[in-house]
N, C-alpha and C. Protein backbone atom coordinates (compact mmCIF):
# COMPACT_ATOMS: atom_id res chain seq x y z
N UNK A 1 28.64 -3.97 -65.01
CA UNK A 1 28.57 -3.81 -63.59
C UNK A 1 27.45 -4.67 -63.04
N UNK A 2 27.65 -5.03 -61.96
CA UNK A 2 26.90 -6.10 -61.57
C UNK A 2 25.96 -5.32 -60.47
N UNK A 3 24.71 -5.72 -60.51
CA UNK A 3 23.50 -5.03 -59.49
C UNK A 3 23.23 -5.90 -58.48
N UNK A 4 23.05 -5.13 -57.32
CA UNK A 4 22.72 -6.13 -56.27
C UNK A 4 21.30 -5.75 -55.90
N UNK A 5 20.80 -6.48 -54.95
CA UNK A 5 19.45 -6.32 -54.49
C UNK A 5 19.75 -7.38 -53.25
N UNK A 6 18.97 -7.28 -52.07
CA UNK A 6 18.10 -8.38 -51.38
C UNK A 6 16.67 -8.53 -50.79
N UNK A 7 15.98 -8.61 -51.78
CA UNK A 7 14.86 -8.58 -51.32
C UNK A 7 14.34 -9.44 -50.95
N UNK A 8 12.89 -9.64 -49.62
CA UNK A 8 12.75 -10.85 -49.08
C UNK A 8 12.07 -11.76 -50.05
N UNK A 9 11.63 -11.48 -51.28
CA UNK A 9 10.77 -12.11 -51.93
C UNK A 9 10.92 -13.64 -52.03
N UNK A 10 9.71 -14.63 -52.11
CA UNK A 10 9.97 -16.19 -52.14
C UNK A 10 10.18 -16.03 -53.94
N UNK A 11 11.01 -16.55 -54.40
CA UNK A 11 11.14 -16.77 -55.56
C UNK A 11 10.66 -17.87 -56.35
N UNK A 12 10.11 -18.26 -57.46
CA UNK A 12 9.75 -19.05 -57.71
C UNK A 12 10.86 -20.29 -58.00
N UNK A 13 10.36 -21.50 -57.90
CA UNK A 13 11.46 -23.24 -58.01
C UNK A 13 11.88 -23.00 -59.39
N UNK A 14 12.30 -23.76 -59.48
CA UNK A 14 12.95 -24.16 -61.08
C UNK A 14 11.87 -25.11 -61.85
N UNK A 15 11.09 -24.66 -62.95
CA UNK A 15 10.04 -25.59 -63.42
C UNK A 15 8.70 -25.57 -62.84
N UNK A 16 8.81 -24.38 -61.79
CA UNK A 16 7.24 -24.04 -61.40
C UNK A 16 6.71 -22.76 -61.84
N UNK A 17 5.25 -23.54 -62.15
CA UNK A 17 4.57 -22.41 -63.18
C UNK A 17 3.14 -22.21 -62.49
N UNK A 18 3.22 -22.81 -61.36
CA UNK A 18 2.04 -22.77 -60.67
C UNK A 18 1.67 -21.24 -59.88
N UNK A 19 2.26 -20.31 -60.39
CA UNK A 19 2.12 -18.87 -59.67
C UNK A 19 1.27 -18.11 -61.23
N UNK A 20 1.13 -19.09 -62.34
CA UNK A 20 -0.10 -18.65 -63.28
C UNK A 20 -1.12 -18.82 -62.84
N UNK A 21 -1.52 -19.51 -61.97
CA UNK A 21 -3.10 -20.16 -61.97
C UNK A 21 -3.76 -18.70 -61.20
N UNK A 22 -3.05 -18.14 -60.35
CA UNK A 22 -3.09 -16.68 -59.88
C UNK A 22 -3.13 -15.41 -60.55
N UNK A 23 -2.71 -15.74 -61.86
CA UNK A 23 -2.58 -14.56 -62.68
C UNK A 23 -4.09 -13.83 -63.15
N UNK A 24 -3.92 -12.72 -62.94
CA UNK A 24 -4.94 -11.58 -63.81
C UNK A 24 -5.46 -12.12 -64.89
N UNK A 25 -4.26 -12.05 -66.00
CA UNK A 25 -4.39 -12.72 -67.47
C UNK A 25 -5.11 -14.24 -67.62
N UNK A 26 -5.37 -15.03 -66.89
CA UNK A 26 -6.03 -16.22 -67.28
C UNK A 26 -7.65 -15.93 -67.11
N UNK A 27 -7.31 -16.14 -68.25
CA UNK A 27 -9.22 -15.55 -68.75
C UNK A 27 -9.80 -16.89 -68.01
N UNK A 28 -11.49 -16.92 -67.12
CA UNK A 28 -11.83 -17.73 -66.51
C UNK A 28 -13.51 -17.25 -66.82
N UNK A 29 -14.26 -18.06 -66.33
CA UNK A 29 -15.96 -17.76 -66.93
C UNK A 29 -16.07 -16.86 -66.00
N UNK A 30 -15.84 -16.12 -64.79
CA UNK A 30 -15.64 -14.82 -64.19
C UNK A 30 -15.60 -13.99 -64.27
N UNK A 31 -13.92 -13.89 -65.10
CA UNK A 31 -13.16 -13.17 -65.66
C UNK A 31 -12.54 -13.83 -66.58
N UNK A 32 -13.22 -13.24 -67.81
CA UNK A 32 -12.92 -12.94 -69.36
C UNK A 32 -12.11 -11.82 -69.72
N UNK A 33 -10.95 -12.95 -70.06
CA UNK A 33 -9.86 -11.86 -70.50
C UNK A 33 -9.40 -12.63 -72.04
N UNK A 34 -9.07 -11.45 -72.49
CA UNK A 34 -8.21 -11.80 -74.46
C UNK A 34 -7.38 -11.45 -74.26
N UNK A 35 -6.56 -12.92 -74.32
CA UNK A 35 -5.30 -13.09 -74.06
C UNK A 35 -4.57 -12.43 -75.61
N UNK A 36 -4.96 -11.94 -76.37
CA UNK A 36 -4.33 -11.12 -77.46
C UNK A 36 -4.35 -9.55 -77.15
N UNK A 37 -4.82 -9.10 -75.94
CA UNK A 37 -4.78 -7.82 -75.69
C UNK A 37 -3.17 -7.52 -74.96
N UNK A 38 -2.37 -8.93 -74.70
CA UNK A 38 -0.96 -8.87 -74.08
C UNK A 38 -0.29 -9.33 -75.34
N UNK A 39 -0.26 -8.97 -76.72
CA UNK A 39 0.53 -9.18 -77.69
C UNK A 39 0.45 -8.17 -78.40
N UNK A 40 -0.16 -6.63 -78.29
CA UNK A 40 -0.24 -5.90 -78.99
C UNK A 40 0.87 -5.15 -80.75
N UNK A 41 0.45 -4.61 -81.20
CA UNK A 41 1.42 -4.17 -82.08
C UNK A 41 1.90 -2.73 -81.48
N UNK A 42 3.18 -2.74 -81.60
CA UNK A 42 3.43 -1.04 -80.93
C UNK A 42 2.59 -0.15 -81.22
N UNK A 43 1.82 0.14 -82.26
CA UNK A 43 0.84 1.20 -82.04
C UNK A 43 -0.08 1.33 -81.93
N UNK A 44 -1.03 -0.30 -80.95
CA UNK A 44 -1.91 -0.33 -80.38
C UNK A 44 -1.92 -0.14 -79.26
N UNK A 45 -1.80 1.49 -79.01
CA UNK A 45 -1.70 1.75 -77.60
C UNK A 45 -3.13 1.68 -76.65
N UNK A 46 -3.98 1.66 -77.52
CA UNK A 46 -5.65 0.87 -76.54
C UNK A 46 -5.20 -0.35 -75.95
N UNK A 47 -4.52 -1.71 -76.57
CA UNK A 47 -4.36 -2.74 -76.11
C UNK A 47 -2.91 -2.78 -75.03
N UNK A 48 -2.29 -2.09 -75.19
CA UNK A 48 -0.80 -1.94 -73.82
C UNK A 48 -1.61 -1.59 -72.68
N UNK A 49 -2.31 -0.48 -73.08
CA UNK A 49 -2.97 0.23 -71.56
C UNK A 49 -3.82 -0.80 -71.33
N UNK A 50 -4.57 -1.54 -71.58
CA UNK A 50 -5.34 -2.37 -71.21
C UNK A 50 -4.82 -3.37 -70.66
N UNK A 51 -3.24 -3.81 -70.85
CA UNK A 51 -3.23 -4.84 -70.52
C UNK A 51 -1.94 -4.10 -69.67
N UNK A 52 -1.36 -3.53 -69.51
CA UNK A 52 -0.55 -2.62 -68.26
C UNK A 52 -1.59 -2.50 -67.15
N UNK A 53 -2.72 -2.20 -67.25
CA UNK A 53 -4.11 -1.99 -66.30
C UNK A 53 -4.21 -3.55 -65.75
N UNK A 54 -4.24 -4.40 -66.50
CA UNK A 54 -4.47 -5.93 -65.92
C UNK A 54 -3.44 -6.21 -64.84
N UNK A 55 -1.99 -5.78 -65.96
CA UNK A 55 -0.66 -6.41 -65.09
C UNK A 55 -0.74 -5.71 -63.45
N UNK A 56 -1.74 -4.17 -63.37
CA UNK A 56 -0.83 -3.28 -62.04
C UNK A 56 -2.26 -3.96 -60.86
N UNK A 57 -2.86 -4.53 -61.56
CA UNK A 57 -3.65 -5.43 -60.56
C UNK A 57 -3.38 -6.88 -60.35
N UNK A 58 -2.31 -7.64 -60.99
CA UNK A 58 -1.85 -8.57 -60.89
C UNK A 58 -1.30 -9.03 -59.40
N UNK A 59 -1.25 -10.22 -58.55
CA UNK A 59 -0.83 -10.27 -57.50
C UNK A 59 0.56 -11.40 -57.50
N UNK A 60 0.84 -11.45 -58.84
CA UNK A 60 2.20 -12.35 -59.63
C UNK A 60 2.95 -12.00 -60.51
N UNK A 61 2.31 -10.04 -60.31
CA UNK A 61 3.49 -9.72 -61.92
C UNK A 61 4.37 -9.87 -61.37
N UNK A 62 5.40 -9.50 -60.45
CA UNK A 62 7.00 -9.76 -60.15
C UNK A 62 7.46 -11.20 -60.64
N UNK A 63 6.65 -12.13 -60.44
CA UNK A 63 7.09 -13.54 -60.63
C UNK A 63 6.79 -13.30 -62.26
N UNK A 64 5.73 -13.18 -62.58
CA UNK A 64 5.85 -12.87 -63.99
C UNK A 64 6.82 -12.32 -65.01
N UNK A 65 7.05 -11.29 -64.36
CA UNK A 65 8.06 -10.38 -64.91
C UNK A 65 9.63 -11.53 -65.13
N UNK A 66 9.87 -12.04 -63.82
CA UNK A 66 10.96 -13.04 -63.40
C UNK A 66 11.38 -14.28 -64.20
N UNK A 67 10.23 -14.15 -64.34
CA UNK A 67 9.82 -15.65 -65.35
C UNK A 67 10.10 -15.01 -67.01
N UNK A 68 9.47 -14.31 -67.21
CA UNK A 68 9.97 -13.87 -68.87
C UNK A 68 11.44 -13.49 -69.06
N UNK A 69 11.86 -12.43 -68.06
CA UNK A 69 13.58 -12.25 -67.78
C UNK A 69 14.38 -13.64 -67.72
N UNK A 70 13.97 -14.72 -67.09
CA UNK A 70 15.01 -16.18 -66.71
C UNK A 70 14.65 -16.79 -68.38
N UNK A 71 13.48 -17.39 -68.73
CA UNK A 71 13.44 -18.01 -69.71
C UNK A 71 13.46 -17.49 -70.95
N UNK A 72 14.12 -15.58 -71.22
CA UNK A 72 14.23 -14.97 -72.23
C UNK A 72 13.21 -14.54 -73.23
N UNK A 73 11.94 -14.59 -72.50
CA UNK A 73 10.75 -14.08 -73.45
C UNK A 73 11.16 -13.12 -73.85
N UNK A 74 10.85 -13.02 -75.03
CA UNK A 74 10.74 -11.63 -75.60
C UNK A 74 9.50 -11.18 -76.53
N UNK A 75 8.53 -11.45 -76.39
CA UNK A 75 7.09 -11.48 -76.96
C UNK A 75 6.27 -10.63 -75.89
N UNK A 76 5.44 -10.05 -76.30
CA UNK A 76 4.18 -9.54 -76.00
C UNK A 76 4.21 -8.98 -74.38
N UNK A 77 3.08 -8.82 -73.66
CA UNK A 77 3.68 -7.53 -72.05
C UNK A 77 3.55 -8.49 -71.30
N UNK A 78 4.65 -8.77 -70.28
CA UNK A 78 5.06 -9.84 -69.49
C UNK A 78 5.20 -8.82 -68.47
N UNK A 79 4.84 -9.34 -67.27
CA UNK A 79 4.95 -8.53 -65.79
C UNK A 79 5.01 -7.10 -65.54
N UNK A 80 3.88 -6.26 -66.51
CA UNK A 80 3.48 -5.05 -66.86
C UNK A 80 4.35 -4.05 -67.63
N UNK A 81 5.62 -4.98 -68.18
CA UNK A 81 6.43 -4.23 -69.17
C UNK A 81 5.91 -4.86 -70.55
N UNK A 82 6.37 -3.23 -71.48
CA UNK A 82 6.43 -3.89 -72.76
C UNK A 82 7.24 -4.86 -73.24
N UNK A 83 7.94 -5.34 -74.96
CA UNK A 83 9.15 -6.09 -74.62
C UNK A 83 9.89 -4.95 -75.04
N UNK A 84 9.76 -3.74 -75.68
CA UNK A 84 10.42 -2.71 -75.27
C UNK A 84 11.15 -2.10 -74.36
N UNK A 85 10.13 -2.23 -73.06
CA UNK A 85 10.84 -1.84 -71.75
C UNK A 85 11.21 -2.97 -71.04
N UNK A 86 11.38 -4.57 -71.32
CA UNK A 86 11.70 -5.65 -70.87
C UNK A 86 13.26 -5.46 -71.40
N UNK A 87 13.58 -5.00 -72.73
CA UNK A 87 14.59 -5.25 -73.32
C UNK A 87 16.16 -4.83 -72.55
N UNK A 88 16.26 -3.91 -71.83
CA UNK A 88 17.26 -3.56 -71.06
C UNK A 88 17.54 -4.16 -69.78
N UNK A 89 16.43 -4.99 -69.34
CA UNK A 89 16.32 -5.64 -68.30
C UNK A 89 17.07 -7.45 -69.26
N UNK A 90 16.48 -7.61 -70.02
CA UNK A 90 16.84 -8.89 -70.69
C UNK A 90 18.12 -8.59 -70.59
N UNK A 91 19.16 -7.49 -70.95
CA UNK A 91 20.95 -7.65 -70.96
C UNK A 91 21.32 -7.38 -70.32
N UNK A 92 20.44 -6.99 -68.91
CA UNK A 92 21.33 -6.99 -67.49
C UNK A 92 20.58 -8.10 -66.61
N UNK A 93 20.04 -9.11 -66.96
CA UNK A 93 19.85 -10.02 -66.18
C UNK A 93 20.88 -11.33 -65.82
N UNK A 94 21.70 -11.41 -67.10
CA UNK A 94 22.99 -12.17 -66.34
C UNK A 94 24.16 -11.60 -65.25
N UNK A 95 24.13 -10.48 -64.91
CA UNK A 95 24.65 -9.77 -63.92
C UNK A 95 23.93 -9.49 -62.86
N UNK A 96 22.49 -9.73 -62.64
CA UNK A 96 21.98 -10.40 -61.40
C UNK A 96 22.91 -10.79 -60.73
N UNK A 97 22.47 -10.07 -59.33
CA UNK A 97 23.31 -10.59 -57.40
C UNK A 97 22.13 -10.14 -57.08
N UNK A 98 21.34 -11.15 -56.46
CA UNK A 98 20.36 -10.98 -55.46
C UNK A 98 20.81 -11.64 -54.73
N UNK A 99 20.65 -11.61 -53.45
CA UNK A 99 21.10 -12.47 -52.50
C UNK A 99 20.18 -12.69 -51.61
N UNK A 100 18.83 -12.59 -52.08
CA UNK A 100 17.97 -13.24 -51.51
C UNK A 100 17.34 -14.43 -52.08
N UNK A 101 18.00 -14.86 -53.37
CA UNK A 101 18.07 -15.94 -54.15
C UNK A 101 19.27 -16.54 -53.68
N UNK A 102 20.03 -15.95 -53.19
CA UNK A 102 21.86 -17.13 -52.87
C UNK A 102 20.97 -17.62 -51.87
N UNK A 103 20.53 -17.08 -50.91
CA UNK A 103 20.38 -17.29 -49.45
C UNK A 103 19.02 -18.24 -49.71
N UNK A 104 17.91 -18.15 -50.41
CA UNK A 104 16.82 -19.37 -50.72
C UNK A 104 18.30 -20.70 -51.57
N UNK A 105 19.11 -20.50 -52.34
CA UNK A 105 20.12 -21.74 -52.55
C UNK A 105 20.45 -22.43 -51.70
N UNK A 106 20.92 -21.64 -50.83
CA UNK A 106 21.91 -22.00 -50.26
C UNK A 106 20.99 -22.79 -48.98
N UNK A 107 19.42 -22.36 -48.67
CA UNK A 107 18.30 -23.03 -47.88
C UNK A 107 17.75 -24.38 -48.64
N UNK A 108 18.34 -24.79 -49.76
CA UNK A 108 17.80 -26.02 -50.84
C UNK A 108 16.99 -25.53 -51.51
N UNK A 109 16.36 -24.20 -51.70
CA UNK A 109 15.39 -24.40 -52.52
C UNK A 109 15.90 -24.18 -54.32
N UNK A 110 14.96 -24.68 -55.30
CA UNK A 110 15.71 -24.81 -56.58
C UNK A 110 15.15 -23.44 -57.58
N UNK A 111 15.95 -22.09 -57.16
CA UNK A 111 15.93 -21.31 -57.84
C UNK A 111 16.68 -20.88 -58.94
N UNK A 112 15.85 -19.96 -60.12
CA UNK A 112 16.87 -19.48 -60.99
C UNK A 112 17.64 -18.23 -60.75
N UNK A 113 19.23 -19.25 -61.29
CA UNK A 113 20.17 -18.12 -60.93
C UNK A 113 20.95 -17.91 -62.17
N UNK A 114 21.45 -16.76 -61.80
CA UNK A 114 22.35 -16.09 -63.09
C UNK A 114 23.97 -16.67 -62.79
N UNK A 115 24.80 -16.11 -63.37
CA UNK A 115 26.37 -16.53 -63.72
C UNK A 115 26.48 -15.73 -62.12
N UNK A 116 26.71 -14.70 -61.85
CA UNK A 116 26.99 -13.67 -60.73
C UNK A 116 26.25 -14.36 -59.60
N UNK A 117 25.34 -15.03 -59.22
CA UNK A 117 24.45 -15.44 -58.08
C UNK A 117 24.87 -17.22 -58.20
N UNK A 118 25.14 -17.56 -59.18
CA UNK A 118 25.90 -19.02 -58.81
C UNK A 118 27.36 -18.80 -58.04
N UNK A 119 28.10 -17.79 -58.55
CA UNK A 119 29.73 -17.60 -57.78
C UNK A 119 28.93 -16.84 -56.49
N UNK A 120 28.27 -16.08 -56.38
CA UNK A 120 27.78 -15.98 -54.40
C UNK A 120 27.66 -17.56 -53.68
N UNK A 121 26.55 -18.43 -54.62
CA UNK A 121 26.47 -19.40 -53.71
C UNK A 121 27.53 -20.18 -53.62
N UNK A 122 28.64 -20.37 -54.15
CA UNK A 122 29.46 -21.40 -53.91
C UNK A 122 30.66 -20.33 -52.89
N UNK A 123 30.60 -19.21 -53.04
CA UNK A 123 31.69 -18.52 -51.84
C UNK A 123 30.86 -18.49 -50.77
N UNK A 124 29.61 -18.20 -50.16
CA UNK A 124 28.74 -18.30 -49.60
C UNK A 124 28.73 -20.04 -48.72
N UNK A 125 28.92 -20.56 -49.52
CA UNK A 125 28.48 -22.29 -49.37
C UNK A 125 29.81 -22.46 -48.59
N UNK A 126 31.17 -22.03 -49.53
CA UNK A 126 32.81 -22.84 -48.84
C UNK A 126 32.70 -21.61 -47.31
N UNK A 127 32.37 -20.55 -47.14
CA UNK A 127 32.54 -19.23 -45.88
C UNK A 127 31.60 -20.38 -45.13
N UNK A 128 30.65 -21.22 -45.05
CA UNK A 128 30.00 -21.56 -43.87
C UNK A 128 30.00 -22.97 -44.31
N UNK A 129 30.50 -23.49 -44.44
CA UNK A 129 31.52 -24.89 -44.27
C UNK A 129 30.50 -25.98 -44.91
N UNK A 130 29.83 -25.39 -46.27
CA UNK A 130 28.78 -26.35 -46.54
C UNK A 130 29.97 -27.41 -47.87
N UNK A 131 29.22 -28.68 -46.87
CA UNK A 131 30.28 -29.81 -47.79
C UNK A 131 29.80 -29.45 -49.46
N UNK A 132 30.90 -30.48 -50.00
CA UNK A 132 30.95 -30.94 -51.47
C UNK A 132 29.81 -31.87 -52.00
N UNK A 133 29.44 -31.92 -51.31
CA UNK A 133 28.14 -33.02 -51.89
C UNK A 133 27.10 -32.05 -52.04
N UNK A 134 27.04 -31.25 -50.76
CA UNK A 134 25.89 -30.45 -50.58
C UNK A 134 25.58 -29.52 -51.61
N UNK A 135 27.28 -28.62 -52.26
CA UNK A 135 27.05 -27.74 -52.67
C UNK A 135 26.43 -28.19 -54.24
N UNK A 136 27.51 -29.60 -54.36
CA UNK A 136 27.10 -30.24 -56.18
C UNK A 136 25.60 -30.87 -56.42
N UNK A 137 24.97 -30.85 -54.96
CA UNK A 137 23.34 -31.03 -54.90
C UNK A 137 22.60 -29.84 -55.21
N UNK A 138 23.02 -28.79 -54.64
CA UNK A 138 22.24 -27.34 -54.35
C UNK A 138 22.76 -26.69 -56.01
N UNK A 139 23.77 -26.45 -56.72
CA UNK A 139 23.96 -26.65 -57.93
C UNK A 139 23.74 -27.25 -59.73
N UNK A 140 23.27 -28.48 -58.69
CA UNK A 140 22.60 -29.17 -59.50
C UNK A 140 24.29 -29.51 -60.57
N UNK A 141 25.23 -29.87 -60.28
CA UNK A 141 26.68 -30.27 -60.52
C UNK A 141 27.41 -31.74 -60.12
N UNK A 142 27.93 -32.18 -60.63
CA UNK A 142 28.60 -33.08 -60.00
C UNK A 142 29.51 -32.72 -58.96
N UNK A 143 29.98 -33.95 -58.05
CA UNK A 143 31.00 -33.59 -56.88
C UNK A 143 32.35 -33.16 -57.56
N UNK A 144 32.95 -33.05 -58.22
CA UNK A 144 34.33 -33.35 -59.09
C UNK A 144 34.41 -31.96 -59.67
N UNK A 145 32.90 -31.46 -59.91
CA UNK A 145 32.53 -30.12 -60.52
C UNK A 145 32.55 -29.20 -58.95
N UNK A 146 31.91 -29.59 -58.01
CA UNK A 146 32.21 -28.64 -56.99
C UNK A 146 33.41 -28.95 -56.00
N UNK A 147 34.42 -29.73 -56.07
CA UNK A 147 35.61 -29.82 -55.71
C UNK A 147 36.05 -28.56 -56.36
N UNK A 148 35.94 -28.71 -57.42
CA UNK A 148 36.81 -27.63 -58.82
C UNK A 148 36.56 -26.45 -58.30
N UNK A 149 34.90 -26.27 -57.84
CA UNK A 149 34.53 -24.53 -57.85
C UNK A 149 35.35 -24.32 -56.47
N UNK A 150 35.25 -25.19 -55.60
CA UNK A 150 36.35 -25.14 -54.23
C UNK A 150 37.34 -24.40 -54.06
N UNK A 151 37.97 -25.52 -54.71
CA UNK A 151 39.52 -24.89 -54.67
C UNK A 151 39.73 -23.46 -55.33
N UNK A 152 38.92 -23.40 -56.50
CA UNK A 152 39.24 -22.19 -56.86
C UNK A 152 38.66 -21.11 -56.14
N UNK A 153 37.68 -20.77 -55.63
CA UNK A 153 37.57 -20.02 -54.86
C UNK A 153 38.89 -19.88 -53.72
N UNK A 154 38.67 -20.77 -53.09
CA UNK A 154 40.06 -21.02 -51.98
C UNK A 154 41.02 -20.12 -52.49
N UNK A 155 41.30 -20.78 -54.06
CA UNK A 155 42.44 -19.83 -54.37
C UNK A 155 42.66 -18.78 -54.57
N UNK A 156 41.16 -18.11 -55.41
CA UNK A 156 41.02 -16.69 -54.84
C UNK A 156 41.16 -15.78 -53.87
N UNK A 157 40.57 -16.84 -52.39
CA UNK A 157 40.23 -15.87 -51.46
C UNK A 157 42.08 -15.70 -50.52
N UNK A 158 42.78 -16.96 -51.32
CA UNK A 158 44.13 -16.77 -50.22
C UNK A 158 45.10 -16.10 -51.49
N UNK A 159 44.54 -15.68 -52.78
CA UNK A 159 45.24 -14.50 -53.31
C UNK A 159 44.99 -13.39 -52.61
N UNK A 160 43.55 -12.83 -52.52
CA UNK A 160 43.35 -12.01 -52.31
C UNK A 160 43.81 -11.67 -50.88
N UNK A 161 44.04 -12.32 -49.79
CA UNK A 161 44.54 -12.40 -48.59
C UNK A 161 45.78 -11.49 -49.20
N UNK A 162 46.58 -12.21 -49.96
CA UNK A 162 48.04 -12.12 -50.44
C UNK A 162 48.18 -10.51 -50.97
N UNK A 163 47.04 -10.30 -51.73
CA UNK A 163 47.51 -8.79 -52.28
C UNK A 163 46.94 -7.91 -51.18
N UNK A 164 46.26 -8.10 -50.70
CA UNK A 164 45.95 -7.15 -48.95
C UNK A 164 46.92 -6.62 -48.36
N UNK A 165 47.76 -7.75 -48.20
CA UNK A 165 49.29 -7.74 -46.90
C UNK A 165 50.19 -6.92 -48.12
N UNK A 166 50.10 -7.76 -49.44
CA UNK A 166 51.56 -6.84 -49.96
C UNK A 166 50.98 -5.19 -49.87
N UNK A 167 49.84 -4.78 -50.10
CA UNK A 167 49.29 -3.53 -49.97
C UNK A 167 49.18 -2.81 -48.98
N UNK A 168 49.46 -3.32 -47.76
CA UNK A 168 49.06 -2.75 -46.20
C UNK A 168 50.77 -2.29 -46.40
N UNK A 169 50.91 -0.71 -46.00
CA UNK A 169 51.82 -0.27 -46.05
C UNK A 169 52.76 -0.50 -44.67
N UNK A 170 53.54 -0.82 -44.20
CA UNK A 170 54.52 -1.39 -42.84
C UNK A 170 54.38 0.16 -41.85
N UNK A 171 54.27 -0.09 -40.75
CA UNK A 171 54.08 1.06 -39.88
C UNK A 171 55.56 1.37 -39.57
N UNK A 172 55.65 2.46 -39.23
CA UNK A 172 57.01 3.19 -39.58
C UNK A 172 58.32 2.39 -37.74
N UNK A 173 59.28 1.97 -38.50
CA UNK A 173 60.07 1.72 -37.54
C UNK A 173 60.37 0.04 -37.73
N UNK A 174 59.65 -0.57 -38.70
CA UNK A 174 59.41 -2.21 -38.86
C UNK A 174 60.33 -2.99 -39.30
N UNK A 175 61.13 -1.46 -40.05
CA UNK A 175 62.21 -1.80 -41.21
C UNK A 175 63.30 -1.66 -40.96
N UNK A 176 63.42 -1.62 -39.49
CA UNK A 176 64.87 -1.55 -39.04
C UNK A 176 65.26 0.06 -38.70
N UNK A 177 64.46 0.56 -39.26
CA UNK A 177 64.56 2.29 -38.79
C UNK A 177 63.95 2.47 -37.51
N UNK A 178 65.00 3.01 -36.87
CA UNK A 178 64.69 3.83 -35.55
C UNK A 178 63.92 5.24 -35.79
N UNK A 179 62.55 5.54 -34.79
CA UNK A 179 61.71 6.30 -34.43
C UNK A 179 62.82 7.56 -33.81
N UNK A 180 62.35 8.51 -34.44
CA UNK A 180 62.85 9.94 -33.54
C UNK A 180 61.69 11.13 -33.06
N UNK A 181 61.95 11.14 -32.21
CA UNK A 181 60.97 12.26 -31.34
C UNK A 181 60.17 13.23 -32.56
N UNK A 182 60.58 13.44 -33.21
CA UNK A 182 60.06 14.31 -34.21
C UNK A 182 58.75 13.98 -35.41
N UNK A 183 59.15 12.13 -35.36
CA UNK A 183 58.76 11.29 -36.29
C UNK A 183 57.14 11.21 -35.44
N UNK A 184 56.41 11.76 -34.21
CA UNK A 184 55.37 11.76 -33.67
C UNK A 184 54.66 12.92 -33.92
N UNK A 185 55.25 14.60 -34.11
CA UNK A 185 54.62 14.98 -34.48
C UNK A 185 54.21 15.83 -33.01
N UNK A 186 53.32 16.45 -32.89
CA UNK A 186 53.23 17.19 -31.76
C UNK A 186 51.35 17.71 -31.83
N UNK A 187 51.12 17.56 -30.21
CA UNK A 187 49.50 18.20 -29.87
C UNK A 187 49.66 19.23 -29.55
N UNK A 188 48.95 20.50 -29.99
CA UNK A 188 49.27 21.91 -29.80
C UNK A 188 47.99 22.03 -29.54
């Protein structure tokens, strides 16, 4: 089943890592942090809490978190989860629908998207008349590749037109049958 969300959040680009330099975790002559206190062994529960305590003061765990979910970390506490409690999130992250990521796509910006949030932006893209160039730019696809996603959508959406109508049941009298006084029924 696929999860939706829209939240306003700016999401991070594709290949930007510049929302670390912000992080809690970068130990600095300030703030001295051991970066081995976010690799703990499960039953160093001194070092989780310590570093769950870092993450809930973090002002980038979400992007953090985002970032280990897209590029499949599975090591040590990433955006104040363990990889324990990351792990259920890791096999529902290709069923991601945010659509506050279609809607930053579909604005040019170069976010990561899942299988479920690429088919928003291209039904999204053909519903408000964004050309073929645009969409195989915003995709990061060739034109030939978003012709393809085109039509097929198209063809979806004028199936689905198609099984609507065969499903809309005919209002009574359409079929050549004559209405009788009775066939209304009565206000008492």
């Amino acid at each position: 089943m696929t999860s939706t969300t829209n939240s306003p959040a700016r999401h991070r680009q594709l290949g930007d890592h510049t929302w670390q330099a912000d992080a809690v975790c970068q130990s600095s002559e300030y703030n001295p942090v051991d970066p081995e206190v976010f690799f703990p062994e499960p039953d160093e529960t001194v070092k989780i809490a310590t570093a769950k305590a870092l993450c809930g003061q973090c002002p980038v765990r979400r992007t953090c978190l985002d970032a280990a979910l897209e590029s499949g970390t599975t090591d040590g506490i990433r955006g104040g989860l363990t990889e324990e409690e990351r792990r259920p999130l890791h096999e529902k992250i290709a069923h991601r629908l945010d659509y506050s990521r279609v809607n930053d796509t579909i604005d040019g910006r170069d976010v990561h998207l899942t299988k479920a949030e690429r088919r928003a932006v291209v039904y999204a893209a053909y519903r408000h008349g964004v050309s073929v160039q645009r969409l195989a730019w915003l995709l990061k696809i060739t034109e030939e590749h978003a012709q393809k996603l085109y039509r097929e959508t198209r063809r979806a959406l004028r199936n689905r037109d198609l099984d609507q109508t065969a499903k809309t049941p005919a209002p009574p009298g359409t079929s050549g049958e004559r209405l009788h006084r009775d066939d209304f029924g009565t206000a008492a």
